[in-house]
Protein backbone atom coordinates (compact mmCIF):
# COMPACT_ATOMS: atom_id res chain seq x y z
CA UNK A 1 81.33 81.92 148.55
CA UNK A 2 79.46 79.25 150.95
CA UNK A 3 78.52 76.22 149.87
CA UNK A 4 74.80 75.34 150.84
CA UNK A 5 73.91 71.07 151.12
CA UNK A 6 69.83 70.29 151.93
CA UNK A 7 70.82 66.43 153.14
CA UNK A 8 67.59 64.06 153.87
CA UNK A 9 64.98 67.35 153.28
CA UNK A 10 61.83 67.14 151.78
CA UNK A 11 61.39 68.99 148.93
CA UNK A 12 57.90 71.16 148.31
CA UNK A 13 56.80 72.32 144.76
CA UNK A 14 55.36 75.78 145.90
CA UNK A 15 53.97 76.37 142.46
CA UNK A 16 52.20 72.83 141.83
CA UNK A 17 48.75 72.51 141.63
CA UNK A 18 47.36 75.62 143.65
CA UNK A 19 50.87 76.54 145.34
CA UNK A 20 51.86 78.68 147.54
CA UNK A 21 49.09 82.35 146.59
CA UNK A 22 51.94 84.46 147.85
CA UNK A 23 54.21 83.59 145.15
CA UNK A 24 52.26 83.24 142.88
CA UNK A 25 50.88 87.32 143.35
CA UNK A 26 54.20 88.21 143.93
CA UNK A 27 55.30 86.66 140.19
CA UNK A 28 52.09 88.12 138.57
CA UNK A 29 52.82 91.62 140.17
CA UNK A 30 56.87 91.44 139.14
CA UNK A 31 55.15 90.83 135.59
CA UNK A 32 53.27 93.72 135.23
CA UNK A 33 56.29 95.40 136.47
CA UNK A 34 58.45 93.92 133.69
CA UNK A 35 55.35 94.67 130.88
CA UNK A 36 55.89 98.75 132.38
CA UNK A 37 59.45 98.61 131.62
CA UNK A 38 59.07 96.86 128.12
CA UNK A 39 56.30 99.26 127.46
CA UNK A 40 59.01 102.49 128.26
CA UNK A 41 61.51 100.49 126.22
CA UNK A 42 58.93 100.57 123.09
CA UNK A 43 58.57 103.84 123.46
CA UNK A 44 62.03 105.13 123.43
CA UNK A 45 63.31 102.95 120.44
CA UNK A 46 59.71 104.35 118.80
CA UNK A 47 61.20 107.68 119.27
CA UNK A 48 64.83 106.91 118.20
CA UNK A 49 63.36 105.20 115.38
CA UNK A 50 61.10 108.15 114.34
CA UNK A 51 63.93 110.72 114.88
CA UNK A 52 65.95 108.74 112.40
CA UNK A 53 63.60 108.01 109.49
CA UNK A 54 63.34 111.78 109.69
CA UNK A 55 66.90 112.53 109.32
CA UNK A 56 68.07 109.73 107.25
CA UNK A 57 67.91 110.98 103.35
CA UNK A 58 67.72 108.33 100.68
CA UNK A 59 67.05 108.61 96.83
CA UNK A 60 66.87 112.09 97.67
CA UNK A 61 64.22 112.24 100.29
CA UNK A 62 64.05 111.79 103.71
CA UNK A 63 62.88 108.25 104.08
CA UNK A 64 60.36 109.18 106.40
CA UNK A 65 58.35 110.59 103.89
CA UNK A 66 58.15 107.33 102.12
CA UNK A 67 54.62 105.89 102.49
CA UNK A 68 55.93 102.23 103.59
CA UNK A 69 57.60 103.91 106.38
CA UNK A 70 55.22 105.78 107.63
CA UNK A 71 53.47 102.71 107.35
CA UNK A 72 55.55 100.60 109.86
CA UNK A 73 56.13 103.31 112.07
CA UNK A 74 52.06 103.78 112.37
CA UNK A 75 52.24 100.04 113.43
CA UNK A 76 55.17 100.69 116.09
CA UNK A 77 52.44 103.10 117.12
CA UNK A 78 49.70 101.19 117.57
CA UNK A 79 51.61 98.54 119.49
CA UNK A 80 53.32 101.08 121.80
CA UNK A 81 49.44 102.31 122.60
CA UNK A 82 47.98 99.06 122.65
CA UNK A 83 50.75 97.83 124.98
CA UNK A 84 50.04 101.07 127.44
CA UNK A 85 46.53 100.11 127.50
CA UNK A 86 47.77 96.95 128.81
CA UNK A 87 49.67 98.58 131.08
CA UNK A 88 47.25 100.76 132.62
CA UNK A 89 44.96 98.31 132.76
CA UNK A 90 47.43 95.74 135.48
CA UNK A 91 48.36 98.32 137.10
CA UNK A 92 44.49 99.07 137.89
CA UNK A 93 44.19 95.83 139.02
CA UNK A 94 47.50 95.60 140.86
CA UNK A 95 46.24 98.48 142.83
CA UNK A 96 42.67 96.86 143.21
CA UNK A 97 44.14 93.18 144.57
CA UNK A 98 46.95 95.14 147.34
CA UNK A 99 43.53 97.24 148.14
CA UNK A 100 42.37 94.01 148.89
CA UNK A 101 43.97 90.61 148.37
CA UNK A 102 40.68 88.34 149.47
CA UNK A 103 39.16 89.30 145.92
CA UNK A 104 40.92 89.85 142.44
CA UNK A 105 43.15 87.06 142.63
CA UNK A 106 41.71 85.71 139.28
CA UNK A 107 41.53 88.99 137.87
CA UNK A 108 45.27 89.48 138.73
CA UNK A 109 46.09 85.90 137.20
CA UNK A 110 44.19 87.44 133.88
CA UNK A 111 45.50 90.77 133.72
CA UNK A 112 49.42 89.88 134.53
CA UNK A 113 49.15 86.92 131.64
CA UNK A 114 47.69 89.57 129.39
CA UNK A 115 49.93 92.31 130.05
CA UNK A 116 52.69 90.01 129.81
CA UNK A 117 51.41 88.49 126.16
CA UNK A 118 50.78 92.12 125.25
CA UNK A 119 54.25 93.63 126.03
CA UNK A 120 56.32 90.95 125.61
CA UNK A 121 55.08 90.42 121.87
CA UNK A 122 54.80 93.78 121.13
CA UNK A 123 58.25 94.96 122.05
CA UNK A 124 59.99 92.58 120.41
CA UNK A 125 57.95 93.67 117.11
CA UNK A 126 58.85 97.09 117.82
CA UNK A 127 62.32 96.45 118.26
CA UNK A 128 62.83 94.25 115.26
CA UNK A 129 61.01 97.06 113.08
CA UNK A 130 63.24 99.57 114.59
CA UNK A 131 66.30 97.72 113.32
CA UNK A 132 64.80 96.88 109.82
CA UNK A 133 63.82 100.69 109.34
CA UNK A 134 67.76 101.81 110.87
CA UNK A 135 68.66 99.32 108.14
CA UNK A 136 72.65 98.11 108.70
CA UNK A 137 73.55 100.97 111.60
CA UNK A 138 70.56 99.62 113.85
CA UNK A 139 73.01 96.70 114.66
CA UNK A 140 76.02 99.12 115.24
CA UNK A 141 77.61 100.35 118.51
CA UNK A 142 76.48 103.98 117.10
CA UNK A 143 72.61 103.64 117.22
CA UNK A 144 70.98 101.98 120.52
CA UNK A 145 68.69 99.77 118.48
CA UNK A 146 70.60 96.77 119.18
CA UNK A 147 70.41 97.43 122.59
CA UNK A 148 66.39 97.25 122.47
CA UNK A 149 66.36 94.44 120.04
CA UNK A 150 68.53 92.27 122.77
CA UNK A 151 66.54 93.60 125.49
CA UNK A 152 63.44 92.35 123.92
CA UNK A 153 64.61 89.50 122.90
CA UNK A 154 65.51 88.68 126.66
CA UNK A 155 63.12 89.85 128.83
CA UNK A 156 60.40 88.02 126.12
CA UNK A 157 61.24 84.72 128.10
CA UNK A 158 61.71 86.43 131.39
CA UNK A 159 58.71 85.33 133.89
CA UNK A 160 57.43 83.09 131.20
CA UNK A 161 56.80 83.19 127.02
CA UNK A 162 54.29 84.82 125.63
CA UNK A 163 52.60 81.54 124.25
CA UNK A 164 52.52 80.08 127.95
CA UNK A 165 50.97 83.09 128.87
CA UNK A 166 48.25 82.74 126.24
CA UNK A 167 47.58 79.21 127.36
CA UNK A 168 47.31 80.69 131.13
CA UNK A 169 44.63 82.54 129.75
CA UNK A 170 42.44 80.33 128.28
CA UNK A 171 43.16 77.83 131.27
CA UNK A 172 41.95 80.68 133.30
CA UNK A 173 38.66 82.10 131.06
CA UNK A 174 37.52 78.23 130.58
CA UNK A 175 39.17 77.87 126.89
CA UNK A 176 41.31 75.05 127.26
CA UNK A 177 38.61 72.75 128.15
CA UNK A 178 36.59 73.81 125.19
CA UNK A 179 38.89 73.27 122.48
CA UNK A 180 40.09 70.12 124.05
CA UNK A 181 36.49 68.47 123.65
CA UNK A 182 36.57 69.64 120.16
């Protein structure tokens, strides 16, 4: 390997205060890119989980005839579809801001925070319900579920929490000024 020294070089913060647009795009763009692959990681361990509830007998029924589970699995549901909303929605505006960078940037800034709270939050609900409904096996070698649960788990941090995401975007609508004069 090489060893790399900077000696008597200025530094530059290329994020700080306004940065460096390029990198910023690029970062908002690999997000949307990351909330795509969380949202196709939802729905596979949605469909693992919904393929076992429907095997899986238990006090002499299938468990997923229970009402509870259909229950949580509705909710996996609605996540998955809310999250693909999401989805759709960047990707729109992805398309809309490489159409034409000189407008969109701040609808870009929006929609990558968004689809990044969205996903992010969502996955790693859908992944922890998918182990609580494979009960013990979800964290075995034999189910994938504790594949999912660790890949949520990870990529929730990756390109930046959920919760500083959510305090991008009420920075960016005019939000955090409000509630800080109140």
């Amino acid at each position: 390997y090489a060893r790399l020294v900077f000696k008597d070089t200025a530094g530059l913060a290329v994020l700080a205060a306004g940065g460096t647009p390029g990198i910023e795009r690029g970062l908002q763009i690999a997000q949307v890119a990351l909330a795509a692959e969380q949202l196709g990681a939802m729905q596979a361990v949605l469909e693992l989980t919904t393929g076992y509830t429907g095997q899986r007998v238990q006090f002499g029924r299938v468990i997923g005839s229970f009402q509870a589970i259909k229950h949580r699995l509705a909710d996996m549901m609605v996540l998955c579809e809310a999250a693909r909303s999401a989805v759709y929605y960047a990707a729109c505006v992805v398309d809309e801001y490489r159409a034409d960078p000189s407008t969109g940037a701040q609808e870009l800034a929006e929609a990558a925070a968004l689809v990044k709270v969205q996903c992010s939050s969502g996955f790693h609900d859908v992944a922890g319900n998918a182990i609580q409904l494979h009960g013990g096996i979800g964290f075995t070698w034999e189910y994938d579920t504790h594949l999912f649960f660790k890949r949520a788990r990870a990529t929730m941090n990756l390109l930046g929490h959920p919760q500083q995401h959510r305090e991008r975007i009420a920075s960016l609508i005019g939000l955090d000024a409000a509630t800080e004069a109140t």
